[in-house]
Protein backbone atom coordinates (compact mmCIF):
# COMPACT_ATOMS: atom_id res chain seq x y z
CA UNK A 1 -10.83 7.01 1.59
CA UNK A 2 -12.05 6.65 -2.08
CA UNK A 3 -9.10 6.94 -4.58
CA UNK A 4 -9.79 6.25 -8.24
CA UNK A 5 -6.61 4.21 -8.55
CA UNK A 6 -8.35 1.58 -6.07
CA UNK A 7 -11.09 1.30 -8.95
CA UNK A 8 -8.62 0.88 -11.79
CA UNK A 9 -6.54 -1.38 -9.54
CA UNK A 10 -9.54 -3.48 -8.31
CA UNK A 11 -7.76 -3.63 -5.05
CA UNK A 12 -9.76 -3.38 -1.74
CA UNK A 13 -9.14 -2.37 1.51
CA UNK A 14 -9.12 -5.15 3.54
CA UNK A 15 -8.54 -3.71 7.68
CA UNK A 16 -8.14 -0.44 8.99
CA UNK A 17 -7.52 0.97 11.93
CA UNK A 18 -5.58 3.58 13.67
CA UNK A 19 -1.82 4.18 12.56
CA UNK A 20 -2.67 0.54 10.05
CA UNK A 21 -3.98 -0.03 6.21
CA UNK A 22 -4.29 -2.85 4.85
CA UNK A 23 -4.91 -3.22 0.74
CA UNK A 24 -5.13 -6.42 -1.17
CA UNK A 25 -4.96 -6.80 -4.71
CA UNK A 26 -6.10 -10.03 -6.60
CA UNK A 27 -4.19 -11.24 -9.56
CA UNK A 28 -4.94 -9.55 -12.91
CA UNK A 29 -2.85 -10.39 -16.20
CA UNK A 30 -3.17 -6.31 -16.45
CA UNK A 31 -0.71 -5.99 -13.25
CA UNK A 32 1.66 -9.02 -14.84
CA UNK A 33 4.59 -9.60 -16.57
CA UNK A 34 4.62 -12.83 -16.82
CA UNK A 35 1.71 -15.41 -16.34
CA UNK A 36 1.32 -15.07 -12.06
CA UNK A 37 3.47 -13.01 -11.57
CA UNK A 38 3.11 -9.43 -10.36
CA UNK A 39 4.72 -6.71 -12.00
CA UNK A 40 6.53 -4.56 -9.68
CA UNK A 41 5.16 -1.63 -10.26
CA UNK A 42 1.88 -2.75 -9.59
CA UNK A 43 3.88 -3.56 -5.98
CA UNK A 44 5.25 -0.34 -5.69
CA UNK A 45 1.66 1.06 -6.08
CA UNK A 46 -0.07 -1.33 -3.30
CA UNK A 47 3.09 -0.38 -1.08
CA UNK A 48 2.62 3.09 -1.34
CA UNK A 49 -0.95 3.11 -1.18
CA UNK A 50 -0.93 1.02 2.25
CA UNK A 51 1.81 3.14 3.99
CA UNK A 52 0.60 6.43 2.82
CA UNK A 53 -3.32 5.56 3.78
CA UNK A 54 -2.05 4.18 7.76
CA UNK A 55 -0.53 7.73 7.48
CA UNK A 56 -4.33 9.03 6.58
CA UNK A 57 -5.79 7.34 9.16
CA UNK A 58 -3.74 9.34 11.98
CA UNK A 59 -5.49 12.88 10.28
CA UNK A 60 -7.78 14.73 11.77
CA UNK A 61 -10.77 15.46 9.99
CA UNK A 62 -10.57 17.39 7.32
CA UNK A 63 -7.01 16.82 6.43
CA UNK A 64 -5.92 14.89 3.69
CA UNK A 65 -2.50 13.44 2.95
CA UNK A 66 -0.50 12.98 -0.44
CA UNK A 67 2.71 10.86 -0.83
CA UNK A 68 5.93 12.82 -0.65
CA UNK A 69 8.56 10.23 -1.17
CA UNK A 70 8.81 6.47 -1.08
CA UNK A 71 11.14 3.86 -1.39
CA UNK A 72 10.10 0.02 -2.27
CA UNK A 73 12.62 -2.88 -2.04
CA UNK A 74 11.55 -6.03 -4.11
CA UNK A 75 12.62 -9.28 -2.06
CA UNK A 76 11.18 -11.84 -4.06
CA UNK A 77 8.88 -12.72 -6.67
CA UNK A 78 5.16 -11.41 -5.96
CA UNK A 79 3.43 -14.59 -7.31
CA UNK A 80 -0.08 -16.33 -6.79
CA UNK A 81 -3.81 -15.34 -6.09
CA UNK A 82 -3.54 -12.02 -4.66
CA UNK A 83 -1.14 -9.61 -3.02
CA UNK A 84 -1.52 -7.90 0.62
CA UNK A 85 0.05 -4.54 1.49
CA UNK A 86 -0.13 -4.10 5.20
CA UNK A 87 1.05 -0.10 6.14
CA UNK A 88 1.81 0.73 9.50
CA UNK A 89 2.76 4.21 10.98
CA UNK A 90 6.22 5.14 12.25
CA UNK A 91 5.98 8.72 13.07
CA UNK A 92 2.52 10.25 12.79
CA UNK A 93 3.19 14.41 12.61
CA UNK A 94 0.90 17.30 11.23
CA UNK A 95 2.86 18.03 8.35
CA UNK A 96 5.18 15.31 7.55
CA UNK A 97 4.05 11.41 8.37
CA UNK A 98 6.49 8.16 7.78
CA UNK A 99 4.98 4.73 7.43
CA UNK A 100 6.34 1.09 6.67
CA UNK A 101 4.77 -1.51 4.37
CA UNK A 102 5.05 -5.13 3.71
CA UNK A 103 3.62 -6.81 0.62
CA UNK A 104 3.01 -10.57 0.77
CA UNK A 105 2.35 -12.57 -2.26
CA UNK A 106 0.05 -14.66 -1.02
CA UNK A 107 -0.18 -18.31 -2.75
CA UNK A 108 -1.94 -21.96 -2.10
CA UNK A 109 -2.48 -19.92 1.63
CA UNK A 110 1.25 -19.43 1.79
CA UNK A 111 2.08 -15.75 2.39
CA UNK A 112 5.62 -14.41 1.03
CA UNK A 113 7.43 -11.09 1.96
CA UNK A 114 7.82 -10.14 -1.37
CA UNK A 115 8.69 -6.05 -1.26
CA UNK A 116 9.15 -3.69 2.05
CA UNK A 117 8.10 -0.09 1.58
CA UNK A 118 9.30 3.56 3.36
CA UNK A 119 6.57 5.99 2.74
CA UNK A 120 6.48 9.36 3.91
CA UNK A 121 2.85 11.51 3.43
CA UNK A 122 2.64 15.31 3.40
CA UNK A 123 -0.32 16.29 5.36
CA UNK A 124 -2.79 19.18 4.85
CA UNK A 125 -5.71 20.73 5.73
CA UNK A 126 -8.60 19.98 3.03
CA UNK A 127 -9.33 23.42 0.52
């Protein structure tokens, strides 16, 4: 699963397996808004990109999946070293899938549920 967004990012994937994804994104002053600090739609992004990619991983081969619709809620600050976005399936279906995310600010080894994610992928065969 090479997206060109994971380049620009610099975020990794980090674990994978079936129905999971899990991204994490080191601090940049690029993704900030304030010295630390995450900006949320650098968040948003990681959320999406976790849910919709545990989505992915329930394809067969030679589908692909594209985000439909999601929904982030910010919790708390996203501050520190890095970020983690662990997606998780809910309901894996051929056309329409619907995965959850959690992003954890992760700082001084402390992790901190900073945003929760609702993604839902539209799946297709590959052209």
């Amino acid at each position: 699963m090479e997206m060109p967004i994971a380049a620009h990012f610099g975020f990794t994937i980090t674990d994978i397996a079936p129905g999971y994804l899990e991204v994490t994104q080191p601090y940049r002053p690029e993704l900030s808004f304030k010295e630390g600090f995450f900006q949320a739609g650098a968040v948003g992004t990681l959320a999406d990109f976790a849910g919709a990619g545990a989505c992915f991983t329930m394809l067969p081969a030679g589908w692909l999946a594209a985000t439909a619709d999601y929904t982030v809620k910010l919790l708390a600050p996203a501050s520190g070293e890095k970020i983690v976005a662990r997606g998780r399936i809910i309901q894996a279906r051929k056309v329409l899938s619907v995965a959850a995310s959690e992003v954890y600010s992760i700082k001084d080894g402390q992790e901190t549920l900073c945003a929760t994610a609702l993604v839902t992928s539209r799946n297709f065969a590959a052209v």
